[in-house]
Protein backbone atom coordinates (compact mmCIF):
# COMPACT_ATOMS: atom_id res chain seq x y z
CA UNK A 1 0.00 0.00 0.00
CA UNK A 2 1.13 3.59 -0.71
CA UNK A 3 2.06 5.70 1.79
CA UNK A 4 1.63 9.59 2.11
CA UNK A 5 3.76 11.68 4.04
CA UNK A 6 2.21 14.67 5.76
CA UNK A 7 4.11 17.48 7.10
CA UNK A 8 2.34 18.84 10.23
CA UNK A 9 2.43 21.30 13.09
CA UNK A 10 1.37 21.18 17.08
CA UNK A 11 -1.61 23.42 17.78
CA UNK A 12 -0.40 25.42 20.59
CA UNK A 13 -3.82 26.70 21.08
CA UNK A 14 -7.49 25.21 20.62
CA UNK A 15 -11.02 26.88 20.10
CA UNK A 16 -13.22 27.59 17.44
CA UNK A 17 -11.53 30.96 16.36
CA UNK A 18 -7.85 29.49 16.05
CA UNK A 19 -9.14 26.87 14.25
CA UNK A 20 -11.06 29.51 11.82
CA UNK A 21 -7.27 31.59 11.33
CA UNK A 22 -5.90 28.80 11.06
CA UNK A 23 -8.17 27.52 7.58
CA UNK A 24 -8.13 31.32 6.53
CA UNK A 25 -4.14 30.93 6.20
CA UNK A 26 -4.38 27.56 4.15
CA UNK A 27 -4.00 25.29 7.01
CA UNK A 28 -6.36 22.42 8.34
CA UNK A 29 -6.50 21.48 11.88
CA UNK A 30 -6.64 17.80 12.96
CA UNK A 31 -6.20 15.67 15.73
CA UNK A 32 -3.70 12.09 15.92
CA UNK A 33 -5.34 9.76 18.12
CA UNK A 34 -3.85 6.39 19.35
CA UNK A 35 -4.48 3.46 21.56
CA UNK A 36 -3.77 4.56 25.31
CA UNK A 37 -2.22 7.37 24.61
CA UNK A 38 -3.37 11.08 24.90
CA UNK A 39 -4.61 12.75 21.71
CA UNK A 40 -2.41 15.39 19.40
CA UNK A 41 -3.95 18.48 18.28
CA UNK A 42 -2.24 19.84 14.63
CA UNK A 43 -2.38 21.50 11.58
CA UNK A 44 -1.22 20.60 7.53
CA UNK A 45 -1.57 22.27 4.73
CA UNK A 46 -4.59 22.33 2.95
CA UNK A 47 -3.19 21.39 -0.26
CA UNK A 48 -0.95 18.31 0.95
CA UNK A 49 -3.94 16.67 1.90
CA UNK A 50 -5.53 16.09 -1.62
CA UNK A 51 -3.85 13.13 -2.63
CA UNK A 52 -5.31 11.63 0.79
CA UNK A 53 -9.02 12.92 0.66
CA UNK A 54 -9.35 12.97 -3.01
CA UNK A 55 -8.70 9.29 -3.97
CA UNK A 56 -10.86 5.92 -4.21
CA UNK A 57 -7.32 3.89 -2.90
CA UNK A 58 -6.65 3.74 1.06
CA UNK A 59 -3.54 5.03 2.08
CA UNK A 60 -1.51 4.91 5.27
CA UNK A 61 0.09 8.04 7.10
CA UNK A 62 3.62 9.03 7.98
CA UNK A 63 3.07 11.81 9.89
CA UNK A 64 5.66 14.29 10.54
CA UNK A 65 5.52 16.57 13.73
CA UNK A 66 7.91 18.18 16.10
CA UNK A 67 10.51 15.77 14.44
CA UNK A 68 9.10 13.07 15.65
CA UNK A 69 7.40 10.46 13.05
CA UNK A 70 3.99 8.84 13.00
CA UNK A 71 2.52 5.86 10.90
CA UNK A 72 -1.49 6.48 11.13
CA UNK A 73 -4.42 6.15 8.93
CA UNK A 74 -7.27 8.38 8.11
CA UNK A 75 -10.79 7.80 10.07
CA UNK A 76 -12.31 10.78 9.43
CA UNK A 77 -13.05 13.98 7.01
CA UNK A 78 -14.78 17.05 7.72
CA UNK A 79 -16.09 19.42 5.12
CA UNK A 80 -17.51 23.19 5.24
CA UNK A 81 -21.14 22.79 4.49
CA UNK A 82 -20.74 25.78 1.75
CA UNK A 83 -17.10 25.66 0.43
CA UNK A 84 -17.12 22.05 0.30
CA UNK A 85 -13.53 22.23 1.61
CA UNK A 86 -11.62 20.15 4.04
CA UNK A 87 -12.60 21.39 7.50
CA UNK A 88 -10.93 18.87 10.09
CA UNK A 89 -9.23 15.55 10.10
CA UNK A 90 -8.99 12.48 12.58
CA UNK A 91 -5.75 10.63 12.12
CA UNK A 92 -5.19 7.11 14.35
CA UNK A 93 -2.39 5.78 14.95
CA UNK A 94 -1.00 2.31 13.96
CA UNK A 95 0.70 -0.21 15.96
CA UNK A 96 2.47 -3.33 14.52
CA UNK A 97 0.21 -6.35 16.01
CA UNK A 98 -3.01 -4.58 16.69
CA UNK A 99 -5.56 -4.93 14.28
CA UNK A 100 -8.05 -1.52 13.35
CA UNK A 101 -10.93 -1.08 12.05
CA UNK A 102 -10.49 1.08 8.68
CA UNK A 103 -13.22 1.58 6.09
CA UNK A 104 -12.07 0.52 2.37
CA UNK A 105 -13.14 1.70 -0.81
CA UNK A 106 -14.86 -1.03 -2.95
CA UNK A 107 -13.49 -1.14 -6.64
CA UNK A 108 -16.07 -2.89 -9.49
CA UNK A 109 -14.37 -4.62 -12.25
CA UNK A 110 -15.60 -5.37 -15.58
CA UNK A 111 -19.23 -4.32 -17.09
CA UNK A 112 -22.26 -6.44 -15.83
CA UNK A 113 -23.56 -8.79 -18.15
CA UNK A 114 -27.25 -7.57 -17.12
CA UNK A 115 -25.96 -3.88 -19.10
CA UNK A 116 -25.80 -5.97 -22.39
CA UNK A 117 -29.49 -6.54 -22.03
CA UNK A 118 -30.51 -2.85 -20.93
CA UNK A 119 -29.85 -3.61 -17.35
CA UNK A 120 -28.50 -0.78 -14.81
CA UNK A 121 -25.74 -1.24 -12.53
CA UNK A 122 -26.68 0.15 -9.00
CA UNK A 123 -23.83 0.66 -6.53
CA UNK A 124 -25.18 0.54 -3.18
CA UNK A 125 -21.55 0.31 -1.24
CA UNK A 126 -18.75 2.06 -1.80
CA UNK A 127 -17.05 1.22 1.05
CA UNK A 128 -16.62 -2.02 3.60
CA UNK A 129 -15.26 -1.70 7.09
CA UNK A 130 -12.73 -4.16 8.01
CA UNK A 131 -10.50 -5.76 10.82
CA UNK A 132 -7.63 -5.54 9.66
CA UNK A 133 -3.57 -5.45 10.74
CA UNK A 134 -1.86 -2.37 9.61
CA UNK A 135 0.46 -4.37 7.19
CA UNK A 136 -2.22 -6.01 5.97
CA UNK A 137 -4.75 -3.08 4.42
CA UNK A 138 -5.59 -3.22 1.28
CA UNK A 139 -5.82 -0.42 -1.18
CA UNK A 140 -9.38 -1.54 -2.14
CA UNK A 141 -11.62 -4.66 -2.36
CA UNK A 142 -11.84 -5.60 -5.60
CA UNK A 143 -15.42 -7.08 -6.82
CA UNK A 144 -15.82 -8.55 -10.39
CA UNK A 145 -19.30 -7.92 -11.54
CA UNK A 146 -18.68 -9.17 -15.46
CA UNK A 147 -21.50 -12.18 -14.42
CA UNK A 148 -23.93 -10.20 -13.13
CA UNK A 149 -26.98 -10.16 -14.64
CA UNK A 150 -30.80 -8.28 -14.55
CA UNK A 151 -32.62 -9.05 -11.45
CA UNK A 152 -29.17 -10.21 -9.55
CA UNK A 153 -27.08 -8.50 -6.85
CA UNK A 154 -23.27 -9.50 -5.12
CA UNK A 155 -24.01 -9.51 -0.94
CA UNK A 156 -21.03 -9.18 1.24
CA UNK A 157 -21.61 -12.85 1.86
CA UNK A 158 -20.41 -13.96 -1.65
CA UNK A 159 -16.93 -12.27 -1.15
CA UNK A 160 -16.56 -15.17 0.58
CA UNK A 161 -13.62 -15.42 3.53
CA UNK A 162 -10.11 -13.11 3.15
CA UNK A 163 -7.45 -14.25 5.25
CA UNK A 164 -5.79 -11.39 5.63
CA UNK A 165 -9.07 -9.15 6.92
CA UNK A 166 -12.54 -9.57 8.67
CA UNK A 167 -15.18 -7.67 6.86
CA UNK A 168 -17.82 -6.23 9.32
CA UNK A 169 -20.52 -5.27 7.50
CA UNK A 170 -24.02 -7.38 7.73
CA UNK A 171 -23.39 -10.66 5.64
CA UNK A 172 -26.48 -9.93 3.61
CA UNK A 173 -26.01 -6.87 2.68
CA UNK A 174 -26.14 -5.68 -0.93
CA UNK A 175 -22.99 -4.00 -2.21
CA UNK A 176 -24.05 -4.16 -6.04
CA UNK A 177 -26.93 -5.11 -8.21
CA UNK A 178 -28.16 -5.31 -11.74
CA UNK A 179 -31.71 -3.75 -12.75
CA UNK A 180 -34.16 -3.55 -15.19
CA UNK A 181 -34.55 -0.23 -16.32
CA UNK A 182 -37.59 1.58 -15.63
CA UNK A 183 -40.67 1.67 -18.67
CA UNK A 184 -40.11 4.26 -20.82
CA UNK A 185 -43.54 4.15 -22.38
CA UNK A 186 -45.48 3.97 -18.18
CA UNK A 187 -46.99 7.79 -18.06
CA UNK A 188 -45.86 10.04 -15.49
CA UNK A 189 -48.74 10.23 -12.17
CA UNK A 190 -49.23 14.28 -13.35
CA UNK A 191 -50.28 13.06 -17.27
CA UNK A 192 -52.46 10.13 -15.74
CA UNK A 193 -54.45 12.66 -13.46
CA UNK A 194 -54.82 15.20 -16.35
CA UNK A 195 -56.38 12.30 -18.71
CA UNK A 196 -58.65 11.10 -16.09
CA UNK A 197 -59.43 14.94 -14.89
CA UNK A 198 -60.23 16.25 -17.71
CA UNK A 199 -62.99 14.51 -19.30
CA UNK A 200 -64.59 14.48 -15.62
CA UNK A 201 -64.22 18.34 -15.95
CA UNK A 202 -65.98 18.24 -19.98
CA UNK A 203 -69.19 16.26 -18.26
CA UNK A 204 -69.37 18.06 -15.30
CA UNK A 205 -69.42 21.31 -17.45
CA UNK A 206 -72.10 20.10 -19.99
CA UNK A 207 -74.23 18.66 -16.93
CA UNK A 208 -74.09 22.49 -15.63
CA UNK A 209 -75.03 24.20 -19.52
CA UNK A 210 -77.49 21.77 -19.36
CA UNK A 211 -79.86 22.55 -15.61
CA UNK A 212 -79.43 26.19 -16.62
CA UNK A 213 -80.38 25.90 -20.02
């Protein structure tokens, strides 16, 4: 798996209005947690982070700060509800010979047979969390969906059983399916209730022409 390295800095001082100078001058405040140990407040640069936010691969962390370096992973992103840029970050820390719980992006390979046929290829999950050693996370999980047809989906069940991780998502769940696409020729609700309403409309008007007449 690649690895990113990430130059950071300690946040001397916390609050809501550091944090908001602190995105103003291009950086992004975060926090390293580990196992047992106390929790690191920091700051990158904004635009170091993009090959770690903006990617469908999972990448592990070395983490430079006060000299001192740090393999961690990524559990969290947060973004500004208007900007749409990166607001905070949760980093955890690895240790060789404890297992963590990551989420990792699921990749499809191939086109679906059922697509041949007019079929539609819904992706219901694009990610799968894990138990997993850090030595041992994968990039993605690859799924090949070339025999799936109309009317058929691929549960986390059939992945069947990885030796290297423990995927902890429900066993029936559906990560992808193939459907039928929807009747072109059905008529929308609106153009139903104008063909039924409008004839009703015609009597009832000819029933009135008629009592005054």
């Amino acid at each position: 798996m690649a690895e990113i390295q990430l130059q950071a800095e300690q946040r001397e001082k916390l609050g809501g209005s550091t944090a908001e100078q602190l995105r103003r001058k291009g950086r992004v405040p975060g926090v390293l947690y580990g196992h047992g140990e106390n929790s690191i407040p920091f700051h990158v640069k904004d635009l170091d982070l993009r090959p770690l936010i903006y990617t469908h691969e999972t990448h592990t962390i070395s983490l430079n700060l006060d000299g001192k370096s740090s393999r961690c992973i990524l559990r969290e992103v947060q973004f500004h509800p208007v900007t749409d840029r990166v607001s905070h970050i949760d980093l955890i820390a690895l240790h060789a010979g404890e297992k963590i719980r990551v989420d990792i992006p699921v990749s499809l390979e191939g086109t679906a047979a059922g697509v041949k046929d007019g079929g539609i290829v819904d992706f219901v999950l694009h990610k799968l969390a894990i138990d997993v050693l850090p030595d041992a996370i994968p990039e993605h999980i690859s799924i090949d969906i070339r025999g799936l047809t109309i009317g058929h989906s691929i549960h986390v069940k059939d992945l069947g059983v990885n030796p290297n991780y423990t995927i902890l998502a429900d066993e029936h769940a559906v990560i992808v399916a193939c459907v039928p696409p929807k009747a072109a020729e059905e008529p929308a609700a609106g153009e139903t209730a104008a063909q039924i309403t409008e004839p009703e409309q015609i009597q009832a008007k000819g029933k009135k022409e008629d009592e005054e007449g």
